[in-house]
Protein backbone atom coordinates (compact mmCIF):
# COMPACT_ATOMS: atom_id res chain seq x y z
CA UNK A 1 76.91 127.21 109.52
CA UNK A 2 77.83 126.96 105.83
CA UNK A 3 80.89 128.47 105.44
CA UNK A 4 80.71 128.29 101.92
CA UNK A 5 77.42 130.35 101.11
CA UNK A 6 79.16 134.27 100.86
CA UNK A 7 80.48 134.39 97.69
CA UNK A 8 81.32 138.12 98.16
CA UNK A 9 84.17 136.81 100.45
CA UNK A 10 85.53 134.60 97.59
CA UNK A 11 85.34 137.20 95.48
CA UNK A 12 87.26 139.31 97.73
CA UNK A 13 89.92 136.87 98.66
CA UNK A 14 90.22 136.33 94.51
CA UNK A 15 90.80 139.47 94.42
CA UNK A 16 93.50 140.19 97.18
CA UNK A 17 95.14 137.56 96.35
CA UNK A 18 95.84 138.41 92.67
CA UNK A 19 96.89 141.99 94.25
CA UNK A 20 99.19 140.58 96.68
CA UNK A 21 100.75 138.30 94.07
CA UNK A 22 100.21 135.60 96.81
CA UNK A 23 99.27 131.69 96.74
CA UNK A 24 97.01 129.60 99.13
CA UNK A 25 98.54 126.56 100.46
CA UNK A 26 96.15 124.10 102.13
CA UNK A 27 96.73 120.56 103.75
CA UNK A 28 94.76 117.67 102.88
CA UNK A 29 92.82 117.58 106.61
CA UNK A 30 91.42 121.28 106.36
CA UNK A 31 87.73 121.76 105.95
CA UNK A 32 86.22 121.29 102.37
CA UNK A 33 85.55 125.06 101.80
CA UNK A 34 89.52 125.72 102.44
CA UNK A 35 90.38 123.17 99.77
CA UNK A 36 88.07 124.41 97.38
CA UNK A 37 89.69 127.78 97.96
CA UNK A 38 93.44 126.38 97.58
CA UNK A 39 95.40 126.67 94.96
CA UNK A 40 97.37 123.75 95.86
CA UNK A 41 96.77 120.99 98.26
CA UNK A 42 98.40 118.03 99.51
CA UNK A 43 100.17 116.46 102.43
CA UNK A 44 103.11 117.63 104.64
CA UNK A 45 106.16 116.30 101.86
CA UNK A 46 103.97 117.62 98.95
CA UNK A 47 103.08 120.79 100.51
CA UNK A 48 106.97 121.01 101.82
CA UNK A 49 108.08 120.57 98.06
CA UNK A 50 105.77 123.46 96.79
CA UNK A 51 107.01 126.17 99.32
CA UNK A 52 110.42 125.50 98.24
CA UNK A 53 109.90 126.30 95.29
CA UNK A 54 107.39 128.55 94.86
CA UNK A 55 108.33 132.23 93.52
CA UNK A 56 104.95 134.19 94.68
CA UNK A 57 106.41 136.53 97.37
CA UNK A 58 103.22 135.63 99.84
CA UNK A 59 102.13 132.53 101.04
CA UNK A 60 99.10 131.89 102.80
CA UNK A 61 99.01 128.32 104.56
CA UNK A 62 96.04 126.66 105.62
CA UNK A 63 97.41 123.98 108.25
CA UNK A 64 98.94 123.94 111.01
CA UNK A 65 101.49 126.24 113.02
CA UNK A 66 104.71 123.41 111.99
CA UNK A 67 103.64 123.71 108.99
CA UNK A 68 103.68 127.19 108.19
CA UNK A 69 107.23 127.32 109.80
CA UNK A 70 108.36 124.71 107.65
CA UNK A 71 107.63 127.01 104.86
CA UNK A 72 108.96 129.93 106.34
CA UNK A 73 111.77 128.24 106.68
CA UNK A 74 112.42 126.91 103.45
CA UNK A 75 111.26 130.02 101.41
CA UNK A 76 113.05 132.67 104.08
CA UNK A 77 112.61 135.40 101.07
CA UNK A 78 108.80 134.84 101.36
CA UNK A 79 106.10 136.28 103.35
CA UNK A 80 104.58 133.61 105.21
CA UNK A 81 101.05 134.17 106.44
CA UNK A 82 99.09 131.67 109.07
CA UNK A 83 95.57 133.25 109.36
CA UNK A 84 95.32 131.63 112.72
CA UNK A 85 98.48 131.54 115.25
CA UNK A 86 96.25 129.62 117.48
CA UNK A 87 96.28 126.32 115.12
CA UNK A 88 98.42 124.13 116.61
CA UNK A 89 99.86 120.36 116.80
CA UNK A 90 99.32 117.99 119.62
CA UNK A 91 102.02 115.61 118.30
CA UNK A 92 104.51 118.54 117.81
CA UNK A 93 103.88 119.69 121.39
CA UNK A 94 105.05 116.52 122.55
CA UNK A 95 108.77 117.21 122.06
CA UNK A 96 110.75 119.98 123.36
CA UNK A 97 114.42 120.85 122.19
CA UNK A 98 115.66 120.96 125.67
CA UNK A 99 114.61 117.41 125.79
CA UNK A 100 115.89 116.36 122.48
CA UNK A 101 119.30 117.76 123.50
CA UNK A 102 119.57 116.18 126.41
CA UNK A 103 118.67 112.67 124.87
CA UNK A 104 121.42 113.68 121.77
CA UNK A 105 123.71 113.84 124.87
CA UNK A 106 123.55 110.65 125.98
CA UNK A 107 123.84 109.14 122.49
CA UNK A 108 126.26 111.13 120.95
CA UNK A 109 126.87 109.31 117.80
CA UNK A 110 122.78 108.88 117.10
CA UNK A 111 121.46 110.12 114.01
CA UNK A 112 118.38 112.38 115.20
CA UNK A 113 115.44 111.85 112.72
CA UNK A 114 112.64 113.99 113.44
CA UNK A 115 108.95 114.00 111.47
CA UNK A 116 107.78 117.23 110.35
CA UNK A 117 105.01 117.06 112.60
CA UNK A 118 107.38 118.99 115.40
CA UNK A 119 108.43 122.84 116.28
CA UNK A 120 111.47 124.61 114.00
CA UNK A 121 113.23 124.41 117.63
CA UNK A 122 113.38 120.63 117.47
CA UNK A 123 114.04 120.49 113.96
CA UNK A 124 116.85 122.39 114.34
CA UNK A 125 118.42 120.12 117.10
CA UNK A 126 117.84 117.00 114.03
CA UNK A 127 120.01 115.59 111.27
CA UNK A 128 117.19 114.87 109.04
CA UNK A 129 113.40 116.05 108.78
CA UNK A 130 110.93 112.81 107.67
CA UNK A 131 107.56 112.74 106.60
CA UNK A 132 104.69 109.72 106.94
CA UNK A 133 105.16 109.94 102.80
CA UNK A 134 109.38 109.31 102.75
CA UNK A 135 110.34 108.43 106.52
CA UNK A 136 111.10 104.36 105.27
CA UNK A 137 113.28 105.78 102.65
CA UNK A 138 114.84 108.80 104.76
CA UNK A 139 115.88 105.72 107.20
CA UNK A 140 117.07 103.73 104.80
CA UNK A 141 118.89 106.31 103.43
CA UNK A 142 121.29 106.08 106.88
CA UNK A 143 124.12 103.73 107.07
CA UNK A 144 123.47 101.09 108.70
CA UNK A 145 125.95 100.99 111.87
CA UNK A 146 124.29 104.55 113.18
CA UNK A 147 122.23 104.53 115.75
CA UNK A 148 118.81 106.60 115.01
CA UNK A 149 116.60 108.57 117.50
CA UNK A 150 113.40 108.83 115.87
CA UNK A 151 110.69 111.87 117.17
CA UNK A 152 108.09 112.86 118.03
CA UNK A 153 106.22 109.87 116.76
CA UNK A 154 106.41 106.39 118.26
CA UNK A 155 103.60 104.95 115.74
CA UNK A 156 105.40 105.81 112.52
CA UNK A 157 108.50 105.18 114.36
CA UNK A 158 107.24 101.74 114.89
CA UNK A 159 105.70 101.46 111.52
CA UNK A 160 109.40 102.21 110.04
CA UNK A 161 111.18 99.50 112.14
CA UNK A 162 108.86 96.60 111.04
CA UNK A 163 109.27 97.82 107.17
CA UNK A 164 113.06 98.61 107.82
CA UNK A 165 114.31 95.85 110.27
CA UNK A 166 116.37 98.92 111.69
CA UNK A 167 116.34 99.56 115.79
CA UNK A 168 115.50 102.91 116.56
CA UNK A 169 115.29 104.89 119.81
CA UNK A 170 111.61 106.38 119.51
CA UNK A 171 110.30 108.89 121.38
CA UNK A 172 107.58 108.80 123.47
CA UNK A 173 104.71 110.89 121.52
CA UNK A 174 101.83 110.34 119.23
CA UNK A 175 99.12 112.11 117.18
CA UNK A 176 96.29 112.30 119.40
CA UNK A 177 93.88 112.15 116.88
CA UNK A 178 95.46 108.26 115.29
CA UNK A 179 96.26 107.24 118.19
CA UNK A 180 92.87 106.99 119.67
CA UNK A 181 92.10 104.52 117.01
CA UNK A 182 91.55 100.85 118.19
CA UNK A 183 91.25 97.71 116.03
CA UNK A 184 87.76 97.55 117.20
CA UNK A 185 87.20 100.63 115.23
CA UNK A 186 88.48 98.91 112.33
CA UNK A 187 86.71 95.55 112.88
CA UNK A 188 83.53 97.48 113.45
CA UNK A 189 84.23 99.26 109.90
CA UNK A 190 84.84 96.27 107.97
CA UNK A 191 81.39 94.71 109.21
CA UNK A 192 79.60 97.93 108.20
CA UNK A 193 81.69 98.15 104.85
CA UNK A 194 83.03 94.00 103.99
CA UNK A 195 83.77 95.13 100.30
CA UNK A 196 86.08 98.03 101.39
CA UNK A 197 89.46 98.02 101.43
CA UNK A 198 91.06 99.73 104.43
CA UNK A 199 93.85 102.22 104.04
CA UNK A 200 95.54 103.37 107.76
CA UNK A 201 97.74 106.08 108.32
CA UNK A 202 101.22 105.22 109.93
CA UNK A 203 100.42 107.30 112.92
CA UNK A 204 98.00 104.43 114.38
CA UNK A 205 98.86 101.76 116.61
CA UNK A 206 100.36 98.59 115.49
CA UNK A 207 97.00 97.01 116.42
CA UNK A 208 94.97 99.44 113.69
CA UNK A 209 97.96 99.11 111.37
CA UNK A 210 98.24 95.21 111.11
CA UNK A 211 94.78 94.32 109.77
CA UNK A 212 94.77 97.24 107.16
CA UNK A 213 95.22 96.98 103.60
CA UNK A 214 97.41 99.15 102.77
CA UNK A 215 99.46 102.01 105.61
CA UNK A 216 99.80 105.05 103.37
CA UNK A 217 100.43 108.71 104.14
CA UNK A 218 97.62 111.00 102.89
CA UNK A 219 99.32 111.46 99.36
CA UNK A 220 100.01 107.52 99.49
CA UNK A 221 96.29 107.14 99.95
CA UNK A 222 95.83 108.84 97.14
CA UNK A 223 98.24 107.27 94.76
CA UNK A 224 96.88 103.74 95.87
CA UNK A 225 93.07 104.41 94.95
CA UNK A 226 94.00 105.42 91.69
CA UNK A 227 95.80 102.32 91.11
CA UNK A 228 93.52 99.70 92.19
CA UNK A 229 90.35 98.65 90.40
CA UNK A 230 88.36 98.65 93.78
CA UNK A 231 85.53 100.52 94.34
CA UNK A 232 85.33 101.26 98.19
CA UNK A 233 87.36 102.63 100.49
CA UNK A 234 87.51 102.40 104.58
CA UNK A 235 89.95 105.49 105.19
CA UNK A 236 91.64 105.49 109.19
CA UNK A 237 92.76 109.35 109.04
CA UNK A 238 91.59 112.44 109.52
CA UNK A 239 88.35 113.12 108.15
CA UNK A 240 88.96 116.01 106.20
CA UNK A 241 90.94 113.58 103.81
CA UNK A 242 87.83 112.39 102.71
CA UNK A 243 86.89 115.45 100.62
CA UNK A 244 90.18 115.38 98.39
CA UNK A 245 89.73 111.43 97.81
CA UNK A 246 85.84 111.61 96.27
CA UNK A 247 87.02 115.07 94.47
CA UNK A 248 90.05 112.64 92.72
CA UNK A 249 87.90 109.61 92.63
CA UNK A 250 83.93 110.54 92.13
CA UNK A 251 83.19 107.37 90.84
CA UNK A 252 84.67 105.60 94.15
CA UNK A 253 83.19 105.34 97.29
CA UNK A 254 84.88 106.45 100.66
CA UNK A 255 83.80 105.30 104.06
CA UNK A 256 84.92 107.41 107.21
CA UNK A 257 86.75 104.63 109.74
CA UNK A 258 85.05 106.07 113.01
CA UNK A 259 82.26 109.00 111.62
CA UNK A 260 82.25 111.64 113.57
CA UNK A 261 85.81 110.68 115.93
CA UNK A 262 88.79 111.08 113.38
CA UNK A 263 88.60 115.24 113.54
CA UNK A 264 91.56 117.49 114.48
CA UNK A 265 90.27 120.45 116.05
CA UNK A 266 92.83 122.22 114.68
CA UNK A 267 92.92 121.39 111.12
CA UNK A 268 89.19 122.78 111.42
CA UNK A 269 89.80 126.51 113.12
CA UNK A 270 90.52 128.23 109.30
CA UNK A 271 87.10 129.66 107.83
CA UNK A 272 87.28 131.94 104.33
CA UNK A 273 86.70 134.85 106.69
CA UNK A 274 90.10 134.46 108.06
CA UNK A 275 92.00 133.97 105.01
CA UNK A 276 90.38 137.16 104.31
CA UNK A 277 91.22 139.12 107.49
CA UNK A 278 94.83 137.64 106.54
CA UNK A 279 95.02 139.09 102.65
CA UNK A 280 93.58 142.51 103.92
CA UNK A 281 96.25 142.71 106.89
CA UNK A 282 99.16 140.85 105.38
CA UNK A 283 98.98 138.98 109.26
CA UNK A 284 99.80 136.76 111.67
CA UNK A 285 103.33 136.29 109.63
CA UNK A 286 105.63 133.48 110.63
CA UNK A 287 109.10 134.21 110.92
CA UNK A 288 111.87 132.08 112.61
CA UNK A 289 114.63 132.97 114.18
CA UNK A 290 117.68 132.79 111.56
CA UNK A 291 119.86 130.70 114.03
CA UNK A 292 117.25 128.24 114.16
CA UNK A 293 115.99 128.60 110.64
CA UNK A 294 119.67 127.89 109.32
CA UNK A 295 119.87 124.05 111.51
CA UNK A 296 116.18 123.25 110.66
CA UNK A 297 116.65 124.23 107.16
CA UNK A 298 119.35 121.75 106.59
CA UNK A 299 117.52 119.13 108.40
CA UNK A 300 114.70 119.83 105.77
CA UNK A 301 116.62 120.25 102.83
CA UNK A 302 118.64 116.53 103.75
CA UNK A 303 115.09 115.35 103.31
CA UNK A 304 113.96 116.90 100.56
CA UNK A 305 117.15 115.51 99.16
CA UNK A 306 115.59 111.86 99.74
CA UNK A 307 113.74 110.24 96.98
CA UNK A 308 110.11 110.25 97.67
CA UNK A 309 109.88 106.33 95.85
């Protein structure tokens, strides 16, 4: 099904949208016809920065159910609208607080650094919030005699400790979606495409990391194919980070690293129907309770507070 082909829902989400004075937020992984829709796009740090400071008093966000919180979070005057409760995180789910408390107990004098990709509960039990974009710099922002607990993601975790040199206690999680990469995948990529470069996401394995190119975050990927003068592109994420790349870079080519494998289920439940169900009803809205909202916002704010470069 084309989910682009009604135009009389555009028109009618053009149109509720400049009634309800609100903005559409949309990650980088979402379908093509979300994007196109958006009126600004990006990855988790980039898409963190913009609810901050945004002054429209709704916000509809196309990602996932984190996300969304995240935003409620930071913008806690702002209706925050996630036309489908349902989307969810299979990294996030992989931490609990209860859990996370109980391991801050038994190293009370660790610095708790926890990824974005992870419930407002855990977040609030943190110190500091990272993204795949800032998490080197957020750890090398800590002094170095602290121990550091690092969740949900044991990939970027790792990832950080061979660019920091710094030990961390990681957790025991991982995107499914990255995670089910194998260097085979890659190797079988290269032979298809030998004049692409190959850009991984820190959520893969060490063994999909270490023969990359270049280990970017989705905005990283897009910073490092503008500044390069090659022409192709083998890209080991999510597959809906494909359709921002050739709408940057038409004149580049961009090669899926497993067609067909690399799909989060859902990053792909949003259609232009909902958003439109969601600007007629003004629902689902996010809220957050305020005593967790006021620990996870400081955990956020600490790394907004972190130089990006």
């Amino acid at each position: 099904m084309n989910r682009r082909s009604d135009p009389e829902i555009i028109e009618q989400i053009q149109q509720l949208k400049k009634n309800h004075q609100a903005v559409i937020l949309a990650h980088n992984y979402e379908p093509a016809e979300i994007q196109e829709l958006a009126d600004i796009t990006g990855d988790s740090l980039g898409l963190s920065v913009e609810a901050a400071g945004l002054d429209h008093p709704v916000i509809v966000f196309c990602g996932v159910r984190f996300m969304a919180e995240s935003a409620a979070i930071l913008a806690p005057d702002r209706k925050v609208l996630l036309p489908r409760l349902e989307c969810g995180c299979g990294l996030a789910d992989m931490a609990e607080a209860a859990a996370l408390k109980k391991m801050r107990a038994q190293h009370p004098e660790a610095v708790v650094v926890t990824y974005v990709n992870s419930s407002a509960e855990v977040k609030a039990e943190s110190d500091i919030c990272c993204t795949s974009g800032n998490a080197v710099n957020v750890i090398k922002s800590i002094p170095l005699q602290q121990e550091i607990i690092f969740v949900p993601d044991r990939n970027l975790g790792a990832y950080v400790i061979e660019q920091t040199g710094r030990p961390m206690l990681l957790w025991d999680g991982a995107c499914p979606i990255h995670d089910a990469l194998r260097a085979a995948d890659i190797e079988k990529a290269r032979i298809a495409h030998p004049e692409a470069l190959v850009m991984v996401h820190p959520e893969c394995r060490p063994e999909v990391r270490h023969p990359a190119d270049a280990v970017l975050s989705t905005g990283g990927m897009m910073d490092f194919v503008g500044g390069t003068s090659a022409d192709s592109f083998i890209v080991a994420t999510e597959e809906g980070m494909l359709y921002p790349l050739r709408q940057a870079y038409p004149n580049k080519t961009f090669y899926p690293v497993s067609p067909g494998n690399m799909i989060c289920a859902d990053m792909k439940m949003i259609t232009p129907a909902d958003i439109l169900q969601t600007l007629k009803s003004l629902e689902p809205v996010i809220t957050v309770a305020e005593n967790i909202a006021n620990r996870a916002r400081l955990a956020l704010e600490r790394m907004l507070a972190i130089p990006r470069h």
